[in-house]
N, C-alpha and C. Protein backbone atom coordinates (compact mmCIF):
# COMPACT_ATOMS: atom_id res chain seq x y z
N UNK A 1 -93.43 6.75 176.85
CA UNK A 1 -94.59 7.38 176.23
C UNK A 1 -95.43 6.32 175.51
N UNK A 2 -94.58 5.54 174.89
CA UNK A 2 -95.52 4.64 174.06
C UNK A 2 -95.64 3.13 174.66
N UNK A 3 -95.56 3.12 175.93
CA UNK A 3 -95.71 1.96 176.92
C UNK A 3 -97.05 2.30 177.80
N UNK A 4 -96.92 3.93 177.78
CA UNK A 4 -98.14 4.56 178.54
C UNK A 4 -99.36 4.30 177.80
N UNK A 5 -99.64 4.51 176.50
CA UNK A 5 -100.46 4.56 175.65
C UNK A 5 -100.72 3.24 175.52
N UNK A 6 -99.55 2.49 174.91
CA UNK A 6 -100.25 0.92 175.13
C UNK A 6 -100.82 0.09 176.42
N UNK A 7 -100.41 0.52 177.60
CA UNK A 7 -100.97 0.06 178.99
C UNK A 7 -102.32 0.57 178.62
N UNK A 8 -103.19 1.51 178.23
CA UNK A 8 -103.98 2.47 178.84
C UNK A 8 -104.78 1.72 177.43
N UNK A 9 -104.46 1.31 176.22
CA UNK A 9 -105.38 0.93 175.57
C UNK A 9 -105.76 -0.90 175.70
N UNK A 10 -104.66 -0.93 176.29
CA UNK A 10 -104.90 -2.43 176.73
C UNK A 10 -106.24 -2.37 177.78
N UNK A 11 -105.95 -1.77 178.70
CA UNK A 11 -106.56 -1.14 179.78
C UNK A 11 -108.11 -1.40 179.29
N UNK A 12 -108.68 0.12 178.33
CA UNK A 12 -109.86 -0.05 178.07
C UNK A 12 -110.18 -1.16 176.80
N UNK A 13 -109.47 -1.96 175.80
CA UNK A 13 -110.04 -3.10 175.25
C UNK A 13 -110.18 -4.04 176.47
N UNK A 14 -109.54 -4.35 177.25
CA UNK A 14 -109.99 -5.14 178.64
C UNK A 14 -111.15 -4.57 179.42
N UNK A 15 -111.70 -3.71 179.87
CA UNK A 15 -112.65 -3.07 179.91
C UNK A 15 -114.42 -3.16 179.60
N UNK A 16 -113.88 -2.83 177.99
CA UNK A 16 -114.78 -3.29 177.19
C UNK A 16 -115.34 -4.75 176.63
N UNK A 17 -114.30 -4.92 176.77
CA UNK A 17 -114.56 -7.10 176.55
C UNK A 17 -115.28 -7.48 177.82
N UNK A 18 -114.89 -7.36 179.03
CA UNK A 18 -115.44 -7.87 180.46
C UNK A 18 -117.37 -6.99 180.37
N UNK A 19 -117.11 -5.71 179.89
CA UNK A 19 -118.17 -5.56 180.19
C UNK A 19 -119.53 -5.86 179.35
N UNK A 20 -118.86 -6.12 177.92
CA UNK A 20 -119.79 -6.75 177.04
C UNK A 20 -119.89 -8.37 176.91
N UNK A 21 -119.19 -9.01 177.97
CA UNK A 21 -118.83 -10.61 177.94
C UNK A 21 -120.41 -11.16 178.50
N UNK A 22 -121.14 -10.72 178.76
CA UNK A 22 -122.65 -11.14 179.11
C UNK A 22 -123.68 -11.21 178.42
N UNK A 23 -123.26 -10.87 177.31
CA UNK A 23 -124.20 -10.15 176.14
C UNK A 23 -124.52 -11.39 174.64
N UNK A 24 -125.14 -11.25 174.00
CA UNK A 24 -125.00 -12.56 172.91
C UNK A 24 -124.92 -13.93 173.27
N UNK A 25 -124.08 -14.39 172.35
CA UNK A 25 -124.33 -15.90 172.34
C UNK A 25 -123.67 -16.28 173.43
N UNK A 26 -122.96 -15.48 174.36
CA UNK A 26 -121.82 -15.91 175.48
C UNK A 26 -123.02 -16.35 176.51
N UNK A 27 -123.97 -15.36 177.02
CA UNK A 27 -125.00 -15.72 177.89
C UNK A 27 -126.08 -16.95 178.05
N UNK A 28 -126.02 -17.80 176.46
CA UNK A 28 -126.63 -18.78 176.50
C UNK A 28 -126.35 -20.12 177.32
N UNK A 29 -127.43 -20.90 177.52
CA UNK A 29 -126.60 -21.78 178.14
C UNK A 29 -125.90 -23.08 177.09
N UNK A 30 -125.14 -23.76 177.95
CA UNK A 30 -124.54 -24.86 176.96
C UNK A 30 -124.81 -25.64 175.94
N UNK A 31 -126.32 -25.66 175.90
CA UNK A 31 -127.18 -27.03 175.46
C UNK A 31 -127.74 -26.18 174.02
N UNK A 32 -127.62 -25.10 174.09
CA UNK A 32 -128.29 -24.02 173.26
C UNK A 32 -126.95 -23.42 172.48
N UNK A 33 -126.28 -23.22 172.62
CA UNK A 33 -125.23 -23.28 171.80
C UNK A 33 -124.44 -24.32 170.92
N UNK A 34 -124.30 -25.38 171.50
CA UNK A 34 -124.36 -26.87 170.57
C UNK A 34 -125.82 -26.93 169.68
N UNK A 35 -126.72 -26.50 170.00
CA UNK A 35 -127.78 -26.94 169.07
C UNK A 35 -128.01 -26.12 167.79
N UNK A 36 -127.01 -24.46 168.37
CA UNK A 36 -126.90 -23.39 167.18
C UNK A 36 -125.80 -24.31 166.43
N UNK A 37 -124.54 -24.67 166.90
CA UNK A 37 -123.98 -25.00 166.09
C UNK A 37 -124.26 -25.77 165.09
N UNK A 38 -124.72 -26.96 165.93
CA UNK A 38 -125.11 -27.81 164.97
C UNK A 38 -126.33 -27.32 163.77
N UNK A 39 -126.74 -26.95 163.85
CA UNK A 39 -128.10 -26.55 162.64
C UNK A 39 -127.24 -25.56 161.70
N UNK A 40 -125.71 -24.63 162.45
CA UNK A 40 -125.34 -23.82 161.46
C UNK A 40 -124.36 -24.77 160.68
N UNK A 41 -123.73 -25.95 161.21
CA UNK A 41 -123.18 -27.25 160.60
C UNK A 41 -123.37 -27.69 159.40
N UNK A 42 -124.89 -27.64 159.85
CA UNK A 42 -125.85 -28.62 158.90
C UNK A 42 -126.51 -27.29 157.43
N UNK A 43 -126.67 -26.38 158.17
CA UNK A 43 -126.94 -25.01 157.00
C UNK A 43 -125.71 -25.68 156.29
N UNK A 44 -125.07 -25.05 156.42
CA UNK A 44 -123.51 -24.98 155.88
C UNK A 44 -123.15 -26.33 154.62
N UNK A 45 -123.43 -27.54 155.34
CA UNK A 45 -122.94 -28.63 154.57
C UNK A 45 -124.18 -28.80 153.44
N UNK A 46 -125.50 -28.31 153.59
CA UNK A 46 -126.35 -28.32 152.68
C UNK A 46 -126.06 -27.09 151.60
N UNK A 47 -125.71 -26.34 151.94
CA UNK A 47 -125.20 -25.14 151.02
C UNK A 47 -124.14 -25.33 149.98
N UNK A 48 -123.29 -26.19 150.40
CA UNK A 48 -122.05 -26.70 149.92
C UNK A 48 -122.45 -27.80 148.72
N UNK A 49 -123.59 -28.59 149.68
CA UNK A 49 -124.01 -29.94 148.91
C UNK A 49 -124.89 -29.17 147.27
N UNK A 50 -125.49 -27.83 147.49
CA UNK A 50 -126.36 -27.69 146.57
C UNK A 50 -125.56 -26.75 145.36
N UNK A 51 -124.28 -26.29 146.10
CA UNK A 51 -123.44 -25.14 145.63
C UNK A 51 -122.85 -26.82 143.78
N UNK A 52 -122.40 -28.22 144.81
CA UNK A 52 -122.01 -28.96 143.74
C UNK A 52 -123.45 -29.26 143.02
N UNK A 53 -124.44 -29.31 143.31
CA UNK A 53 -125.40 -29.63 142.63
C UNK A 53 -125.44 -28.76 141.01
N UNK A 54 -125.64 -27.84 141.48
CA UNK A 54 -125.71 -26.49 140.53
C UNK A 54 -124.39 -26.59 139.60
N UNK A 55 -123.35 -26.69 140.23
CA UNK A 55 -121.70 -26.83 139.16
C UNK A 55 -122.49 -27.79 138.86
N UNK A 56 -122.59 -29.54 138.70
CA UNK A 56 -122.52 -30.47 137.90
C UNK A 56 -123.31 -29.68 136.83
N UNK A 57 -124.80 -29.74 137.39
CA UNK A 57 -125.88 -29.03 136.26
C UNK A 57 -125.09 -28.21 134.92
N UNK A 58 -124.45 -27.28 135.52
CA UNK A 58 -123.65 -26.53 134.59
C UNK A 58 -122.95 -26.92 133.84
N UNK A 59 -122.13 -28.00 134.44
CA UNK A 59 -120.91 -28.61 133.38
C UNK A 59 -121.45 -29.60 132.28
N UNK A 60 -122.50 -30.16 133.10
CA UNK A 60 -123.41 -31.42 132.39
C UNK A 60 -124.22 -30.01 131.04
N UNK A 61 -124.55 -29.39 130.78
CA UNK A 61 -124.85 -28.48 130.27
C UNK A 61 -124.03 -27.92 128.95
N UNK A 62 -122.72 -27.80 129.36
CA UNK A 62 -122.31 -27.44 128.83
C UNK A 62 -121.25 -28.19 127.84
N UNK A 63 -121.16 -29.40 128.04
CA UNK A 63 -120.51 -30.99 127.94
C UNK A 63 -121.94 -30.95 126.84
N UNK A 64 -123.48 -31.15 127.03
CA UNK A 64 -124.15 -31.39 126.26
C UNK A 64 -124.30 -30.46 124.73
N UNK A 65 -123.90 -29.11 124.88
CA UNK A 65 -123.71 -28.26 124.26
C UNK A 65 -122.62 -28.49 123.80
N UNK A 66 -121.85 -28.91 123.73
CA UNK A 66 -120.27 -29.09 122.71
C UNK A 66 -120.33 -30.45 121.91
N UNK A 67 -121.21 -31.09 122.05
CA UNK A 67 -121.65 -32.56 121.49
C UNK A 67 -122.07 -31.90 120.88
N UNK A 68 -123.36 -31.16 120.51
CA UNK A 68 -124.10 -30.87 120.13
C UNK A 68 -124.18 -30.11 118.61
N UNK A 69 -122.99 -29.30 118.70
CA UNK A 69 -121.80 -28.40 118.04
C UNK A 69 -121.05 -29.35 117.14
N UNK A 70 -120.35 -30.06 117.60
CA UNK A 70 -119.50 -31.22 117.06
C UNK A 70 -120.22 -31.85 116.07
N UNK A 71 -121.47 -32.71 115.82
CA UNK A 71 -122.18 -33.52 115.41
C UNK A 71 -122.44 -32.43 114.37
């Protein structure tokens, strides 16, 4: 019973994958998918780069504020 059910859902997730496998980023060609990557690479490592920008700012901030206190 529960070999039937799992054949039969295997069945239609196989199904459904083959028939939506044409669709999106799968259909692009090669040269166009390396070039998404790369720019989402490059998003990414600039996001990261500005994410430390913003912490230093903060800490430098708050480092100036405890001097500040102290004195």
């Amino acid at each position: 019973m529960f070999c039937a059910w799992l054949i039969a859902a295997q069945e239609a997730v196989t199904a459904t994958v083959t028939a939506g496998a044409s669709t999106g980023l799968t259909a692009l060609p090669l040269a166009s998918k390396g070039l998404l990557t790369t720019l989402f690479g490059l998003v990414g490592v600039f996001l990261v780069l500005l994410l430390f920008f913003f912490a230093i700012k903060l800490l430098q901030n708050f480092g100036s504020k405890r001097e500040t206190t102290k004195e």
